[in-house]
Structure formats: structure tokens, C-alpha cells
Protein backbone atom coordinates (compact mmCIF):
# COMPACT_ATOMS: atom_id res chain seq x y z
CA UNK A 1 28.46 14.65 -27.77
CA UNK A 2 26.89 14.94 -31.25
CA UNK A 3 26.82 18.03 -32.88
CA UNK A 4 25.96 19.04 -36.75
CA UNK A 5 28.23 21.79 -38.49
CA UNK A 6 26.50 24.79 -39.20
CA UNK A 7 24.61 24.40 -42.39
CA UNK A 8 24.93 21.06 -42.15
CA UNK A 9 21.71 18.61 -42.85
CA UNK A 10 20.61 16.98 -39.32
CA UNK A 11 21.24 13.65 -39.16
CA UNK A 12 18.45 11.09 -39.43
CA UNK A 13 16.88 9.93 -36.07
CA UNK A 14 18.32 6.39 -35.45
CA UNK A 15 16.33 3.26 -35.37
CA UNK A 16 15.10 2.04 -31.88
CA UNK A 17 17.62 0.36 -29.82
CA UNK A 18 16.32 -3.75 -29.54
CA UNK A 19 15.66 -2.94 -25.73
CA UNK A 20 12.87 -0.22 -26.44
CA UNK A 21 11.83 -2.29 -29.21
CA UNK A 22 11.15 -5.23 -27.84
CA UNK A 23 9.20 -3.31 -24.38
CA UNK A 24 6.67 -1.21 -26.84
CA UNK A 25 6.26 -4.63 -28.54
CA UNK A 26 5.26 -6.61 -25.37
CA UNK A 27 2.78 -3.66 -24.91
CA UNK A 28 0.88 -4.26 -28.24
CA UNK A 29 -1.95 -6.29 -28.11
CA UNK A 30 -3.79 -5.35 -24.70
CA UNK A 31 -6.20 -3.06 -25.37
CA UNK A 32 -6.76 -0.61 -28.45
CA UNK A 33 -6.33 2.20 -26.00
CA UNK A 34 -2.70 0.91 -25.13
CA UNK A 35 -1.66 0.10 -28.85
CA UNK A 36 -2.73 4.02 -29.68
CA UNK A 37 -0.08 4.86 -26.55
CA UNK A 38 2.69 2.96 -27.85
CA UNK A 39 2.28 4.36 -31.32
CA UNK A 40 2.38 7.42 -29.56
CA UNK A 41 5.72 6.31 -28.01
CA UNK A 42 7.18 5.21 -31.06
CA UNK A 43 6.47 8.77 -33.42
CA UNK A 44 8.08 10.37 -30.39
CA UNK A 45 11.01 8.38 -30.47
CA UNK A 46 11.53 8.01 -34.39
CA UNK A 47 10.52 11.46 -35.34
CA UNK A 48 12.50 14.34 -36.24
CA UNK A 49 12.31 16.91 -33.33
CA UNK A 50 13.89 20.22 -33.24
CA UNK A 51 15.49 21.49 -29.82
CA UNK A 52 12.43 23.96 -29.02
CA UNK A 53 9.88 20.95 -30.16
CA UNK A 54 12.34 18.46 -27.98
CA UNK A 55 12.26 20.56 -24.56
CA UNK A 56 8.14 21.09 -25.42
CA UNK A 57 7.23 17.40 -25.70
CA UNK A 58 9.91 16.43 -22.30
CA UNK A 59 7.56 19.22 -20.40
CA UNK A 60 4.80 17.75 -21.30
CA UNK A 61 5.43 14.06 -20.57
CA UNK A 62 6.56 14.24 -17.51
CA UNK A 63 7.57 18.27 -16.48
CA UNK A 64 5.08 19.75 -14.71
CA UNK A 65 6.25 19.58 -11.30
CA UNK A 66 3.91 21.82 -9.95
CA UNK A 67 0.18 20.78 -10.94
CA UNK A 68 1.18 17.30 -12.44
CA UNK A 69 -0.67 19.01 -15.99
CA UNK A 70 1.44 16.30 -18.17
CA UNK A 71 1.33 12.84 -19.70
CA UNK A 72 2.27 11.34 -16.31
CA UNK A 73 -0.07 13.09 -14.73
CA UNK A 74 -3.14 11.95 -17.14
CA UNK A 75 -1.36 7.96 -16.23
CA UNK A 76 -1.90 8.79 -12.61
CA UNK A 77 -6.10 9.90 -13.61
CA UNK A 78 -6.27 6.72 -16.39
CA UNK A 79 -5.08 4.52 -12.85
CA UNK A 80 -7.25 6.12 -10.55
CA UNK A 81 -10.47 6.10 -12.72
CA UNK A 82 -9.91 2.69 -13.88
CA UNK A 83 -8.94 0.82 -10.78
CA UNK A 84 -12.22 2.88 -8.68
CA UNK A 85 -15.42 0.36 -9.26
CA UNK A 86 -17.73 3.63 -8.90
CA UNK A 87 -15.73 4.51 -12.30
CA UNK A 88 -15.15 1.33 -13.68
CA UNK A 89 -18.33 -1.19 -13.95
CA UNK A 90 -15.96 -3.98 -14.80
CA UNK A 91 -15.03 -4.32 -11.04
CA UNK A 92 -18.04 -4.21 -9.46
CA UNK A 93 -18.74 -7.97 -9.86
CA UNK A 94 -16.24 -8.08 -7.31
CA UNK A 95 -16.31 -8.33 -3.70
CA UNK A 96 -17.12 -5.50 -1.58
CA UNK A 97 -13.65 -6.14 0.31
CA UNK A 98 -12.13 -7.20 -2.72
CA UNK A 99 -12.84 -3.69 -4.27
CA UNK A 100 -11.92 -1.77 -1.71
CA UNK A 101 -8.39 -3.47 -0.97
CA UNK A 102 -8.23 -2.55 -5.50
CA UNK A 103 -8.90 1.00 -4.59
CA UNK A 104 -6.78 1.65 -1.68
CA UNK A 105 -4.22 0.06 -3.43
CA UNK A 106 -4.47 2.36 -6.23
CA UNK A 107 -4.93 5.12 -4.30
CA UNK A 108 -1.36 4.22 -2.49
CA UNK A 109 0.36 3.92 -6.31
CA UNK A 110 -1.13 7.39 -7.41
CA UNK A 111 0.43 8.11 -3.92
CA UNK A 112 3.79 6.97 -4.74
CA UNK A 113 3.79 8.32 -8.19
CA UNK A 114 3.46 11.91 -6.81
CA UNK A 115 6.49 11.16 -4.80
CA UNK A 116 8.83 9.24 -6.96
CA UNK A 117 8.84 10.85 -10.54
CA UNK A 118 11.67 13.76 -10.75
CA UNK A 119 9.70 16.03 -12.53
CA UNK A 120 11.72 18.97 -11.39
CA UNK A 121 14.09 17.14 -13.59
CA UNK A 122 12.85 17.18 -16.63
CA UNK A 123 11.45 20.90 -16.00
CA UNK A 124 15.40 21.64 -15.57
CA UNK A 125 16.14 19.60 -18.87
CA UNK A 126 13.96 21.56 -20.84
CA UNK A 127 14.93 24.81 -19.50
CA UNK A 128 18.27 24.46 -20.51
CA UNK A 129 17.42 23.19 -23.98
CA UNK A 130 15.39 26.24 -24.50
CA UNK A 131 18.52 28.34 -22.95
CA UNK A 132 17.04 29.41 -19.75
């Protein structure tokens, strides 16, 4: 565990580890929209956080276990809305069957996304930060 003396300056956030890196690089370069989100990414992960500011941002990427009101919830919405062709004019060139296999396919993702994220988790994590 790392832990600063009282009174003692906070040490600097470390660099990214290559891993990270290298998978917010290989994100660059898609869409404008996708470049903004890994900036995003990378202030949260370089920046100086307090504890209170630390638990705050972990509850709202991914801590609302009840309503799904976080960043993984707005995902699930961007996925929905942009893989429905009644919401995305870019698909409708396709097939009718072809579209409709995209949606329900979507539709089974947002499904699994409900299910498989721990958000209770990360509500617990940030309790305990904020000494709950």
C-alpha cells in the first residue's frame, strides 16, 4: 500500500503503464467522437485526483447500479442509438434483414451489458473511499 506522511506533498500521478498506452492509442483515429473519449480517458488517468474527487468520478463511470445514470450507461444509449437504422441513416442502405439481425444484435449486447458490469462494485469502492 502507498501512503503519504501527514504533511507530506502527494506524490505525482505516474505515467501510463505501456499496456493502457498502447489500447487508448489503437483507439485514436476512428472517429472525432472517439478521440474526444480517449482524451477523456487519459486526463482521468494522468490527473491529480483527491480521494472524495476519486470515489466521485468511479460512481460516475460505472456506479450506478440502480438506474445505470453513469458513463457505462450513456455507452449502452451511444450502442443502441447508433446500431438502430431508425436512429442511424448510415444503415439504412442496408437490407431489411440485414438491419434487423444489426438491431437485435445490439439489443442482445445492451442486454448483456446490464448483466455483466459489477456496478454494485464500484458503488462499494466508492463508499468506502468516502468512509461509508
Amino acid at each position: 500500500m502507498i501512503t503519504a506522511r501527514p504533511g507530506a506533498q502527494t506524490p505525482a500521478v505516474p505515467p501510463l503503464d505501456d499496456e493502457t498506452d498502447a489500447l487508448l492509442d489503437s483507439l485514436l483515429g476512428f472517429h472525432p467522437g472517439i478521440d474526444l473519449m480517449v482524451s477523456g480517458m487519459r486526463l482521468l488517468l494522468t490527473g491529480e485526483l483527491t480521494s472524495d474527487q476519486t470515489q466521485t468520478v468511479a460512481s460516475a463511470v460505472a456506479g450506478d447500479h440502480y438506474e445505470q445514470v453513469d458513463v457505462l450507461g450513456a455507452i449502452r444509449a451511444v450502442m443502441l442509438r447508433l446500431l438502430d437504422p431508425a436512429t442511424n441513416p448510415g444503415l439504412r442502405g442496408l437490407t431489411a434483414e440485414v438491419q434487423q439481425q444489426v438491431q437485435q444484435l445490439a439489443l442482445q449486447w445492451a442486454s448483456a451489458h446490464d448483466d455483466q458490469f459489477p456496478r454494485r462494485l464500484v458503488a462499494e469502492t466508492a463508499a468506502v473511499i468516502d468512509g461509508v
